[in-house]
PDB file of N, CA and C in Angstrom:
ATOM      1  N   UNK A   1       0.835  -1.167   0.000  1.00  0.00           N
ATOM      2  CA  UNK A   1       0.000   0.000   0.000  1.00  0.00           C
ATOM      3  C   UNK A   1       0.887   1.239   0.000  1.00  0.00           C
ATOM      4  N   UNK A   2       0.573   2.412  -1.086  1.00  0.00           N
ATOM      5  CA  UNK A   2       0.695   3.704  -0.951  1.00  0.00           C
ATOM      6  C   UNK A   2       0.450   4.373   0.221  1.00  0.00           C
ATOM      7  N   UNK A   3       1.849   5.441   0.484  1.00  0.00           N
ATOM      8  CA  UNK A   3       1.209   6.002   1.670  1.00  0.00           C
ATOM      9  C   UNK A   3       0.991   7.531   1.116  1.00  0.00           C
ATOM     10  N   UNK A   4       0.419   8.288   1.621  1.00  0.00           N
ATOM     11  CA  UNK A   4      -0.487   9.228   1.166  1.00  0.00           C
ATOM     12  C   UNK A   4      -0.186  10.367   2.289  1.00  0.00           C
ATOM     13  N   UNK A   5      -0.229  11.580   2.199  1.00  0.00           N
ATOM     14  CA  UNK A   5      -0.478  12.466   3.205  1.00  0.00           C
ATOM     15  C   UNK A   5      -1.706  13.400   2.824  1.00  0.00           C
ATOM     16  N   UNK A   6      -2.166  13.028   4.306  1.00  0.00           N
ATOM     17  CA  UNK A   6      -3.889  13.816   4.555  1.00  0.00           C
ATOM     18  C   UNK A   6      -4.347  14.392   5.719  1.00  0.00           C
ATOM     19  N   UNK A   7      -4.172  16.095   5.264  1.00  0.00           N
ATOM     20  CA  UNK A   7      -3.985  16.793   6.469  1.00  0.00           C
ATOM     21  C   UNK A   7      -5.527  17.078   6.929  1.00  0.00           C
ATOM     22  N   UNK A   8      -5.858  16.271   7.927  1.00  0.00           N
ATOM     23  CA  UNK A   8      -7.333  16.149   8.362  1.00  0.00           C
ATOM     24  C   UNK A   8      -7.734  17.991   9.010  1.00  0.00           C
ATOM     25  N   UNK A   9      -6.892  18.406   9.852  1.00  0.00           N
ATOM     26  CA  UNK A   9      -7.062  19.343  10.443  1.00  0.00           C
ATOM     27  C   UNK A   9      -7.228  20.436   8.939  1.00  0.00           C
ATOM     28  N   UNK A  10      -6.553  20.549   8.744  1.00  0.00           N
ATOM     29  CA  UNK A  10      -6.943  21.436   7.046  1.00  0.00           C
ATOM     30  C   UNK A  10      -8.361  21.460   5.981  1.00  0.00           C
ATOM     31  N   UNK A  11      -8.658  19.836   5.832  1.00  0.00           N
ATOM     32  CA  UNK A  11      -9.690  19.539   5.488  1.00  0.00           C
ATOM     33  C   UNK A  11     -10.791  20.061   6.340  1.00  0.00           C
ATOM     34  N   UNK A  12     -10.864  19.893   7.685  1.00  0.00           N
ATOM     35  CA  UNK A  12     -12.034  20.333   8.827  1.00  0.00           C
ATOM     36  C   UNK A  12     -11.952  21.428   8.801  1.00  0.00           C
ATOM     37  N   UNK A  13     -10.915  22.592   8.488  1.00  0.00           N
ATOM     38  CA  UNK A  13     -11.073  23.684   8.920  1.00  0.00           C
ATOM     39  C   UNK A  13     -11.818  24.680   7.147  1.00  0.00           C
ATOM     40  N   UNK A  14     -11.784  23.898   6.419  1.00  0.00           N
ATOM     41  CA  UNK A  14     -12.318  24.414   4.642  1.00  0.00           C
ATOM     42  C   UNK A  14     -13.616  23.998   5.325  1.00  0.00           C
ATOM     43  N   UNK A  15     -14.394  22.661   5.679  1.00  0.00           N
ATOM     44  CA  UNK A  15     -15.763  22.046   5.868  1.00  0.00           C
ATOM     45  C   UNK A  15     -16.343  22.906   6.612  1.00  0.00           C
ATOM     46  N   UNK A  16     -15.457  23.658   7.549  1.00  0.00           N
ATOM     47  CA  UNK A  16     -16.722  24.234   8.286  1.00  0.00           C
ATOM     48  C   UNK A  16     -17.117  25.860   7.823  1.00  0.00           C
ATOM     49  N   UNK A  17     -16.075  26.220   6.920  1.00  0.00           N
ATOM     50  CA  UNK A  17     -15.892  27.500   6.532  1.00  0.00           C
ATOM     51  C   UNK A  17     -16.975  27.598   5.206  1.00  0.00           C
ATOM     52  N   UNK A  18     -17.312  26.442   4.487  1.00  0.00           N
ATOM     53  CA  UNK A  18     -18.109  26.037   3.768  1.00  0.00           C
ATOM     54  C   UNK A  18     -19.740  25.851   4.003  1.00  0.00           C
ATOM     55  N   UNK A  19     -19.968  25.820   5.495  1.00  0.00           N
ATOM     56  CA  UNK A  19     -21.237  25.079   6.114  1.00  0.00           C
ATOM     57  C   UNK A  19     -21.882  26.322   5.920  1.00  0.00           C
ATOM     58  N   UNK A  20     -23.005  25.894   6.017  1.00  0.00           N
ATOM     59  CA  UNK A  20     -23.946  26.980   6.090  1.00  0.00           C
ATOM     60  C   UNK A  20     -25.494  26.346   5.944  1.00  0.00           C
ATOM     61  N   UNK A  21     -26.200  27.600   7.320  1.00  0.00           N
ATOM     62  CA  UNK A  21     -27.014  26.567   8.084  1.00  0.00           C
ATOM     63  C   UNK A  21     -28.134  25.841   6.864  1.00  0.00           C
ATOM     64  N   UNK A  22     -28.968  25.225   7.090  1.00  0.00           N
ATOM     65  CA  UNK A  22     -29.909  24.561   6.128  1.00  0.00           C
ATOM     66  C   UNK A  22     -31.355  25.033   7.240  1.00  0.00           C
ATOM     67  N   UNK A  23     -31.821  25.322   6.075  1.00  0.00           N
ATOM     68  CA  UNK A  23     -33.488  26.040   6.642  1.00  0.00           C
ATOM     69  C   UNK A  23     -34.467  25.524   6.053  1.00  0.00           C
ATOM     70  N   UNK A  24     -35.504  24.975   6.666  1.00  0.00           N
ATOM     71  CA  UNK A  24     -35.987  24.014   6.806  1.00  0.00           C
ATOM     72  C   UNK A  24     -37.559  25.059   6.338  1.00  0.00           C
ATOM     73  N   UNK A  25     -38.779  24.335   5.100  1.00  0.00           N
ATOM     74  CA  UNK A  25     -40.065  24.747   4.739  1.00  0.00           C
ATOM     75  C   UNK A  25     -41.139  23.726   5.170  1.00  0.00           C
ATOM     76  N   UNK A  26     -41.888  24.593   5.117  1.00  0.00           N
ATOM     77  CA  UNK A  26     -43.212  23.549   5.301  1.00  0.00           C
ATOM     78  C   UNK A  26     -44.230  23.308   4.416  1.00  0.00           C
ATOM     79  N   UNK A  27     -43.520  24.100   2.898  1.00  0.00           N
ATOM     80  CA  UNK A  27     -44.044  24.481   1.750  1.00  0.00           C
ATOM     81  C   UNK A  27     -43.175  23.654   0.884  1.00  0.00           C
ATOM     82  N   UNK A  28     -41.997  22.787   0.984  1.00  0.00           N
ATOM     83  CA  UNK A  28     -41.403  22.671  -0.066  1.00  0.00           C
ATOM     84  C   UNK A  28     -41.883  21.333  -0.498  1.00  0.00           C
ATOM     85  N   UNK A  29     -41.656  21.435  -2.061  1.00  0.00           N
ATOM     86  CA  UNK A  29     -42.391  19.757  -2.955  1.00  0.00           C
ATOM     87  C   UNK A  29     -41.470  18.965  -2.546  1.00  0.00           C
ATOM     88  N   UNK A  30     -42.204  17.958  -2.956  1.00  0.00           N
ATOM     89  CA  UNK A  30     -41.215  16.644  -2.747  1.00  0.00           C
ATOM     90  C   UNK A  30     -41.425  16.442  -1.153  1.00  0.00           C
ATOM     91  N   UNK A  31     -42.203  16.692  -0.080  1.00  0.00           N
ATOM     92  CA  UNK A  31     -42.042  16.303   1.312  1.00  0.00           C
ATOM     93  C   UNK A  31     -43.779  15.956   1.848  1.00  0.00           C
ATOM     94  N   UNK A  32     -43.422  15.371   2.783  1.00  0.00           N
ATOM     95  CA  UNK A  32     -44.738  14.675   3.208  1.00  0.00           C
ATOM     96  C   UNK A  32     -45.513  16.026   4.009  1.00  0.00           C
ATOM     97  N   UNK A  33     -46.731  16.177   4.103  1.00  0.00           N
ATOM     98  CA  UNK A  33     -47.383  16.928   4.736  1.00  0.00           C
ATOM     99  C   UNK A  33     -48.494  16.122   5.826  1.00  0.00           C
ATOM    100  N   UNK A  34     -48.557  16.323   6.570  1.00  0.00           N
ATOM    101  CA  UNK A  34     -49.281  15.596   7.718  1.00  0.00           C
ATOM    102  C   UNK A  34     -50.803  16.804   7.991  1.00  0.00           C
ATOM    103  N   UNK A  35     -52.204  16.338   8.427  1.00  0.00           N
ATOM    104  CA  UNK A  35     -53.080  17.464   8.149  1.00  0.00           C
ATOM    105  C   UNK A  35     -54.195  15.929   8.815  1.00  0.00           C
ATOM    106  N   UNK A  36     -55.371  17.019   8.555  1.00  0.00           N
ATOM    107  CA  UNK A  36     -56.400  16.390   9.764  1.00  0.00           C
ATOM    108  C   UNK A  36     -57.409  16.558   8.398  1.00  0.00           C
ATOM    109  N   UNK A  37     -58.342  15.732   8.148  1.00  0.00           N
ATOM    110  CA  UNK A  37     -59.264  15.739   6.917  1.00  0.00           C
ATOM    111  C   UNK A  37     -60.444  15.691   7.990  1.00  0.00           C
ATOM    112  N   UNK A  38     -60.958  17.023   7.763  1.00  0.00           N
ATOM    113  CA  UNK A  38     -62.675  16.723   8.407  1.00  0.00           C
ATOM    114  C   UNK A  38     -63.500  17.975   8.148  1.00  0.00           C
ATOM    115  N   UNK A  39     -63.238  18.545   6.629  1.00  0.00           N
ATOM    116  CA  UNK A  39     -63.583  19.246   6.298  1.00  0.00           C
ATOM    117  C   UNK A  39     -63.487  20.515   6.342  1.00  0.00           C
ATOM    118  N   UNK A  40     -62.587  21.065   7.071  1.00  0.00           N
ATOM    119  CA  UNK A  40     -62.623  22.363   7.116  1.00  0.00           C
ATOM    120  C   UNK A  40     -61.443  23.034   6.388  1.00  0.00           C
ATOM    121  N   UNK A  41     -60.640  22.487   5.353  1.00  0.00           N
ATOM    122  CA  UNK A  41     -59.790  22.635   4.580  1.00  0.00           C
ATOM    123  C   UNK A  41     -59.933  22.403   2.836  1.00  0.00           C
ATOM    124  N   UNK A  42     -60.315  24.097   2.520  1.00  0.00           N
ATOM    125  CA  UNK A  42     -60.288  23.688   0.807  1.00  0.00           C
ATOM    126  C   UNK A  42     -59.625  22.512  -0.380  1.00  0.00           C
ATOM    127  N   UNK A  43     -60.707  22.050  -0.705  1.00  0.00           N
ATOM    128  CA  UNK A  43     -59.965  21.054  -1.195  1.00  0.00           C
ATOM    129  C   UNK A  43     -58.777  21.317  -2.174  1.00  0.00           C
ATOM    130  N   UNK A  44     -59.063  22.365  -2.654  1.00  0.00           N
ATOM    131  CA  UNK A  44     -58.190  22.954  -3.795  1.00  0.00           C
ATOM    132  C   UNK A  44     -56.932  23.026  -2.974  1.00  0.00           C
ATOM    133  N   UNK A  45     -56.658  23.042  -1.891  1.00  0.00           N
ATOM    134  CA  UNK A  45     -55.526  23.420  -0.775  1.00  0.00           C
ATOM    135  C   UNK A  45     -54.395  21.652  -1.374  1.00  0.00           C
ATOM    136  N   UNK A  46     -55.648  20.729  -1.051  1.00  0.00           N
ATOM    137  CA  UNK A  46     -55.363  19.464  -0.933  1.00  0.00           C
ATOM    138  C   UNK A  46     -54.680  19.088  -2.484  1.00  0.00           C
ATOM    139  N   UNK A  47     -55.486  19.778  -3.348  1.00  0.00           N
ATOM    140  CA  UNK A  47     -54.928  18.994  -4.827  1.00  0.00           C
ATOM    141  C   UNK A  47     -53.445  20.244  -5.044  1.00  0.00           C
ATOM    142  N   UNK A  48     -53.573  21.234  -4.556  1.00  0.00           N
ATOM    143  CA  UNK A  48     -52.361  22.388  -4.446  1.00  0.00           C
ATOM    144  C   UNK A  48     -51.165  21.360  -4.160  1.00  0.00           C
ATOM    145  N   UNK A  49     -51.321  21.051  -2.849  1.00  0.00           N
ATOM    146  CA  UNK A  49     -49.950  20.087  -2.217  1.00  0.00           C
ATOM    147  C   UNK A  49     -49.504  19.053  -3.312  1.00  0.00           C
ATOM    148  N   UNK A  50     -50.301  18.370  -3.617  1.00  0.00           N
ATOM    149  CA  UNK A  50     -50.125  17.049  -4.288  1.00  0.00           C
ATOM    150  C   UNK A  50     -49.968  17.346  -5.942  1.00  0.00           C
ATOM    151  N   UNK A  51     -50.202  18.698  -5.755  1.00  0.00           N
ATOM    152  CA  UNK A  51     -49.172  19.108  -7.462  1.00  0.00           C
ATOM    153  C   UNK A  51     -48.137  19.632  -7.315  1.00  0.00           C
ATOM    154  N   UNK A  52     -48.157  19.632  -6.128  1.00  0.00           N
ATOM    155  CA  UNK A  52     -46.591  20.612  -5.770  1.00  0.00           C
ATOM    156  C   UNK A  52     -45.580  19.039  -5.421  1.00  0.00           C
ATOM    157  N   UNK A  53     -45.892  18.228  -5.697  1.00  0.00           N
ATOM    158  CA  UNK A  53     -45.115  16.730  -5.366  1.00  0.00           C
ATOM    159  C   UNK A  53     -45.223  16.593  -3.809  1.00  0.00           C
ATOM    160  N   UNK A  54     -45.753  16.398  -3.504  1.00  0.00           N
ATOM    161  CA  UNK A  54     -46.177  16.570  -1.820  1.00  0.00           C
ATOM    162  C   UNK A  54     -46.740  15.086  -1.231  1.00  0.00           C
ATOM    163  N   UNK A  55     -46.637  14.365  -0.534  1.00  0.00           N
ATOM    164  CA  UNK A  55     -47.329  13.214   0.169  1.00  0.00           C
ATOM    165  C   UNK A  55     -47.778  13.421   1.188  1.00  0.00           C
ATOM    166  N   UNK A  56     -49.511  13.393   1.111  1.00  0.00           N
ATOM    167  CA  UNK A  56     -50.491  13.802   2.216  1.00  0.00           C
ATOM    168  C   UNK A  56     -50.660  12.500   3.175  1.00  0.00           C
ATOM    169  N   UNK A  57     -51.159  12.758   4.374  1.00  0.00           N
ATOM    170  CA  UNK A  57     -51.060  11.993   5.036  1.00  0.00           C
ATOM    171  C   UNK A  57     -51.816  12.670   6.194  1.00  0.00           C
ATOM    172  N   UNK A  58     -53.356  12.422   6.179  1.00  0.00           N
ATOM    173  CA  UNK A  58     -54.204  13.289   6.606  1.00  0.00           C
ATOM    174  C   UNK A  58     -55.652  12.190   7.721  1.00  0.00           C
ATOM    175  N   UNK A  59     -55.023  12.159   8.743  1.00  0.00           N
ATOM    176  CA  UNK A  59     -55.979  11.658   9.600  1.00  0.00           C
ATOM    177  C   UNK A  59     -57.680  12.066   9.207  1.00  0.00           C
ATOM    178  N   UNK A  60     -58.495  11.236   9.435  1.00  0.00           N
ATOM    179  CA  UNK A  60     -59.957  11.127   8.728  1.00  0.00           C
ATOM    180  C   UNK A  60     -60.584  11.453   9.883  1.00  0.00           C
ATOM    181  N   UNK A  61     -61.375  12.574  10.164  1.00  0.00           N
ATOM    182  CA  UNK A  61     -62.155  12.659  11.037  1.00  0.00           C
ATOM    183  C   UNK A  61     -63.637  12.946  10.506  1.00  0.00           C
ATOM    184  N   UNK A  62     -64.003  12.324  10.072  1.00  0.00           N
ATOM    185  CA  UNK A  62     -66.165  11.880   9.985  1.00  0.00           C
ATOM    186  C   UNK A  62     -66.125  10.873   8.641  1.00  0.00           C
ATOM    187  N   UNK A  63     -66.763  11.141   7.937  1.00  0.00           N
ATOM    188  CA  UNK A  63     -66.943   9.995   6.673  1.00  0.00           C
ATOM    189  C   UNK A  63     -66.585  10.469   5.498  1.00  0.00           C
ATOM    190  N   UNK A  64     -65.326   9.736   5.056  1.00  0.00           N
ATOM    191  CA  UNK A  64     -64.431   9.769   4.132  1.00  0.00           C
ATOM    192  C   UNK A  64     -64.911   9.754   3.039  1.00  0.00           C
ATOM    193  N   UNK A  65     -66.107   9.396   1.982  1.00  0.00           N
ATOM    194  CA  UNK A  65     -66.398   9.626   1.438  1.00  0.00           C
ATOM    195  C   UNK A  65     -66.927  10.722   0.869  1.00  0.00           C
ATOM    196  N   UNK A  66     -67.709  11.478   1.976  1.00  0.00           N
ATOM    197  CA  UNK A  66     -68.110  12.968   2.334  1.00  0.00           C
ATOM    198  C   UNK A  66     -66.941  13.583   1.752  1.00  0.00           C
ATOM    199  N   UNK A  67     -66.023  13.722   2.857  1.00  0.00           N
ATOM    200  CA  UNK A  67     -64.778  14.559   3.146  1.00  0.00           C
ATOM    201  C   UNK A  67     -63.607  14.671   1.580  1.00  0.00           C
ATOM    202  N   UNK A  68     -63.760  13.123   1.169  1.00  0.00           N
ATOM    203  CA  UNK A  68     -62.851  12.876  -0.198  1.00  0.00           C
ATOM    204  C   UNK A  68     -63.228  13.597  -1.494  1.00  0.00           C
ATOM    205  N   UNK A  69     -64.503  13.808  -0.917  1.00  0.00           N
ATOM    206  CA  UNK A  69     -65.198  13.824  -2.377  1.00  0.00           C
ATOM    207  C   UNK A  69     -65.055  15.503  -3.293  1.00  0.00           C
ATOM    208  N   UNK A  70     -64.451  16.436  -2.495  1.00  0.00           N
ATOM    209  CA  UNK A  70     -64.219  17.277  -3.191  1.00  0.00           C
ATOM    210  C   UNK A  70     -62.821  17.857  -3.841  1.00  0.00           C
ATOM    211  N   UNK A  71     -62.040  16.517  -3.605  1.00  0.00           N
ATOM    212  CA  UNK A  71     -60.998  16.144  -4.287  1.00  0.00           C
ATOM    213  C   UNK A  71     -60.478  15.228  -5.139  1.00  0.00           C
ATOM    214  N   UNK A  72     -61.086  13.637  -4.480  1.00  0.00           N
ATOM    215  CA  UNK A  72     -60.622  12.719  -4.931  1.00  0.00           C
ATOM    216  C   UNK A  72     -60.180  12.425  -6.178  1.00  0.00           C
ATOM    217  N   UNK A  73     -61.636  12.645  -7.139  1.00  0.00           N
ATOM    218  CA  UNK A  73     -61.315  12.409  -8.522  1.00  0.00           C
ATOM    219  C   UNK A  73     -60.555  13.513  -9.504  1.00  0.00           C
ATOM    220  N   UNK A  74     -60.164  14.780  -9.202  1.00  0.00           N
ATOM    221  CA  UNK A  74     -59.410  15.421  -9.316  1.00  0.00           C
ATOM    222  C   UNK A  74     -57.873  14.768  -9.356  1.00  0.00           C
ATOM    223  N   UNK A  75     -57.527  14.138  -7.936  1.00  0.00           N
ATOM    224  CA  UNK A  75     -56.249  13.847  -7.413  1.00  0.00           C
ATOM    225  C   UNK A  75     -56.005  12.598  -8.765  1.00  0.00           C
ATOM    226  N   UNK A  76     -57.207  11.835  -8.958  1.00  0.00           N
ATOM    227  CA  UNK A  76     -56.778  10.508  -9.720  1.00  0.00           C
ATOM    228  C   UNK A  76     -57.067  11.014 -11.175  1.00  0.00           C
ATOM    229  N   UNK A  77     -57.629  11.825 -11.512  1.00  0.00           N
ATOM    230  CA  UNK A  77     -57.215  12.674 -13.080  1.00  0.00           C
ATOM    231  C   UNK A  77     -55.978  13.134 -12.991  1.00  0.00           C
ATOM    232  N   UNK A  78     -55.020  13.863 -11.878  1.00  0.00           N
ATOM    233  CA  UNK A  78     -53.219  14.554 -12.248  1.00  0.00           C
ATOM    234  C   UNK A  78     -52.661  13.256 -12.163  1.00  0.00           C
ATOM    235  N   UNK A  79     -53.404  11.940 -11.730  1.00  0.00           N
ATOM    236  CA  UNK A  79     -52.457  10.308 -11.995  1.00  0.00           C
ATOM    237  C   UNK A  79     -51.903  10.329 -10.591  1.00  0.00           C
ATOM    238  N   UNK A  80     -52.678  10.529  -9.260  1.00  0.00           N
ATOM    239  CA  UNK A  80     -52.354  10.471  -8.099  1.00  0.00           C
ATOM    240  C   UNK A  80     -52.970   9.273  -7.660  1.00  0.00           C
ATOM    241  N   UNK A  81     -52.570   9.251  -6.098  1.00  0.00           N
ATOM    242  CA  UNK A  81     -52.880   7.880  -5.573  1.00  0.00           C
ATOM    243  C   UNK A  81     -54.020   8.012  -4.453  1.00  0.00           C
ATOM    244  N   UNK A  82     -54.840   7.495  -3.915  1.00  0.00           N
ATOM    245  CA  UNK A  82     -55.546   7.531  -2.505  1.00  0.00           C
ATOM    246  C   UNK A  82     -55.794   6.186  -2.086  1.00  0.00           C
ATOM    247  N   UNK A  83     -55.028   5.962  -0.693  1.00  0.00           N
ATOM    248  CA  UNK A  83     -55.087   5.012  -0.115  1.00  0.00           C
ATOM    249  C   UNK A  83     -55.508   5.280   1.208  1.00  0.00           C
ATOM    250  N   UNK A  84     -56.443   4.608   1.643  1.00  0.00           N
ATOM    251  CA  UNK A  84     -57.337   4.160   3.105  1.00  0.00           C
ATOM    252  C   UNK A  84     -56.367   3.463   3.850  1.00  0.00           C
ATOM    253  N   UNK A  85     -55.746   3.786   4.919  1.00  0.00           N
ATOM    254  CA  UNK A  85     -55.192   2.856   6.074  1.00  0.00           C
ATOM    255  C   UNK A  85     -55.006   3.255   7.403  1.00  0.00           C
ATOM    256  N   UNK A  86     -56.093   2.727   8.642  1.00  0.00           N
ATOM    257  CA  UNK A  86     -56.000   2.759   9.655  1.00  0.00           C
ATOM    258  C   UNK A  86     -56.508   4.322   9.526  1.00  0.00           C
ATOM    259  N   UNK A  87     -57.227   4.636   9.464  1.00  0.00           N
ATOM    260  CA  UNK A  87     -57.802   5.920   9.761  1.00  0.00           C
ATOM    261  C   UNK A  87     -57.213   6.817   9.438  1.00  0.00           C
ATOM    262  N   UNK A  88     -56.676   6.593   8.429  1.00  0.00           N
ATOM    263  CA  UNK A  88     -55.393   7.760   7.562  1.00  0.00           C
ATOM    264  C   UNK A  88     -55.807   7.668   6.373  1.00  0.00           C
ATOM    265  N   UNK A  89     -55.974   8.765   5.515  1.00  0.00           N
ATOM    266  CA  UNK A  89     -55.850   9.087   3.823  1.00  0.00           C
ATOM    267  C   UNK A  89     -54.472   9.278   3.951  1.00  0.00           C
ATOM    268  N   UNK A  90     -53.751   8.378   2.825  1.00  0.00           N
ATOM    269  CA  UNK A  90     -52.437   8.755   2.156  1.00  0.00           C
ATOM    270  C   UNK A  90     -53.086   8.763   0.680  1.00  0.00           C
ATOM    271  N   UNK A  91     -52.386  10.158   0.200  1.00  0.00           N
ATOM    272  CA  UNK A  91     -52.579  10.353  -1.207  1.00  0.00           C
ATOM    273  C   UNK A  91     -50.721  10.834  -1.634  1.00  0.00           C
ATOM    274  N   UNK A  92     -50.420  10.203  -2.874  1.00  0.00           N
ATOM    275  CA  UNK A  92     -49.341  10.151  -3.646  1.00  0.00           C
ATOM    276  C   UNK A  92     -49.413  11.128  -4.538  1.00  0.00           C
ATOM    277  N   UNK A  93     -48.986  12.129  -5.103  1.00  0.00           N
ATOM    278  CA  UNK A  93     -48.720  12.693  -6.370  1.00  0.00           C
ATOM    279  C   UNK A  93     -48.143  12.287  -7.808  1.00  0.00           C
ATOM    280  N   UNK A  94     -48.681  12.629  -8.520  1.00  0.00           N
ATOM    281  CA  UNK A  94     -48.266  11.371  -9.712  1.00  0.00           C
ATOM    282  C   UNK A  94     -47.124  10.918  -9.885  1.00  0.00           C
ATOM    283  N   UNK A  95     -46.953   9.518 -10.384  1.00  0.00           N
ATOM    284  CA  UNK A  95     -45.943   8.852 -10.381  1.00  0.00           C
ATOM    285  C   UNK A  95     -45.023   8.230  -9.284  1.00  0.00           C
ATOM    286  N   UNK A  96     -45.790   8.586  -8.272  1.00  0.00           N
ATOM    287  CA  UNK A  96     -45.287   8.108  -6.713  1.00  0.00           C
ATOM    288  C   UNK A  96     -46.604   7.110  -6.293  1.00  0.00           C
ATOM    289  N   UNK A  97     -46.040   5.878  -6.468  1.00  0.00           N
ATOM    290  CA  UNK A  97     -47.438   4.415  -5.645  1.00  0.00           C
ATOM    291  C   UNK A  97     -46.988   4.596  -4.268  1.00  0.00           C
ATOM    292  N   UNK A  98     -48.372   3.626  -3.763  1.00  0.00           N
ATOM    293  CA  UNK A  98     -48.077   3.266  -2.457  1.00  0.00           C
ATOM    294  C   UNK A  98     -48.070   1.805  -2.806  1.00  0.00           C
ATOM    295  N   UNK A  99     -47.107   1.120  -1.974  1.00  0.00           N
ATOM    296  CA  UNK A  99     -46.830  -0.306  -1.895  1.00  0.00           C
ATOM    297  C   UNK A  99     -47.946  -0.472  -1.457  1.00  0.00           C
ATOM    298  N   UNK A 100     -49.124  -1.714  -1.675  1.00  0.00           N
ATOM    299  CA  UNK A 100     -49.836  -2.371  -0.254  1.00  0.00           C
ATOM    300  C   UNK A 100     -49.517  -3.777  -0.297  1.00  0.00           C
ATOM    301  N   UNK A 101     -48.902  -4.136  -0.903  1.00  0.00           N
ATOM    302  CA  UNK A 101     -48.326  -5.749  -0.895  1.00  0.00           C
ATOM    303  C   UNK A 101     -48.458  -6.324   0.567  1.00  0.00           C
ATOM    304  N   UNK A 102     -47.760  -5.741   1.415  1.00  0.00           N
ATOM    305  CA  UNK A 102     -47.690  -6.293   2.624  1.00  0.00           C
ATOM    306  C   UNK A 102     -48.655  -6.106   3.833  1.00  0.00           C
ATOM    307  N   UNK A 103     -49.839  -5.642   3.004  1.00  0.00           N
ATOM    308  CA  UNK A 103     -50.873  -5.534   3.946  1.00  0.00           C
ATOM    309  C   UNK A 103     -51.539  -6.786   3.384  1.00  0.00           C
ATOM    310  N   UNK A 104     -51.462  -7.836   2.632  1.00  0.00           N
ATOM    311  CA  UNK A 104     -52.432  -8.761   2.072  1.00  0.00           C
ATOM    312  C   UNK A 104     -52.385  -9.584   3.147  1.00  0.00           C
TER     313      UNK A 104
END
């Protein structure tokens, strides 16, 4: 083996001179959004997220059919997903499935 010189202290002192903090949205695509479905949230809010690449994940509070219905078929016209589990709507944005294989 080659021996090599690697001045660690040099390297650490560029890494941190480089850092810089990371700031964190609650708006940005591509991230899961967590939310309470029981109507009191425009649905247009709901198909907003899930075009913005967003994965909802929205506890069901009264009857889901009610509550779905001023989105649902919207969400599955942009080629989205809605899945029922355990008292949760998960909806996908297109081109993102949900596995359920392992619920069979």
């Amino acid at each position: 083996m080659e021996d090599f010189d690697l001045d660690l202290r040099t390297v650490e002192e560029q890494l941190e001179d480089e850092e810089a903090p990371i700031e964190k949205s609650t708006v940005e695509a591509d991230g899961v959004e967590l939310g309470v479905l029981d109507g009191s949230t425009d649905p247009e809010e709901w198909i907003g997220s899930i075009e913005a690449g967003r994965v909802l994940v929205l506890a069901i509070e009264g009857d889901l059919n009610d509550l779905a219905a001023g989105f649902a078929r919207d969400v599955y016209e942009i080629g989205g997903e809605l899945v029922h589990f355990r008292g949760f709507l998960i909806i996908t944005p297109p081109a993102m499935a949900v596995d359920t294989s392992r619920l069979d």
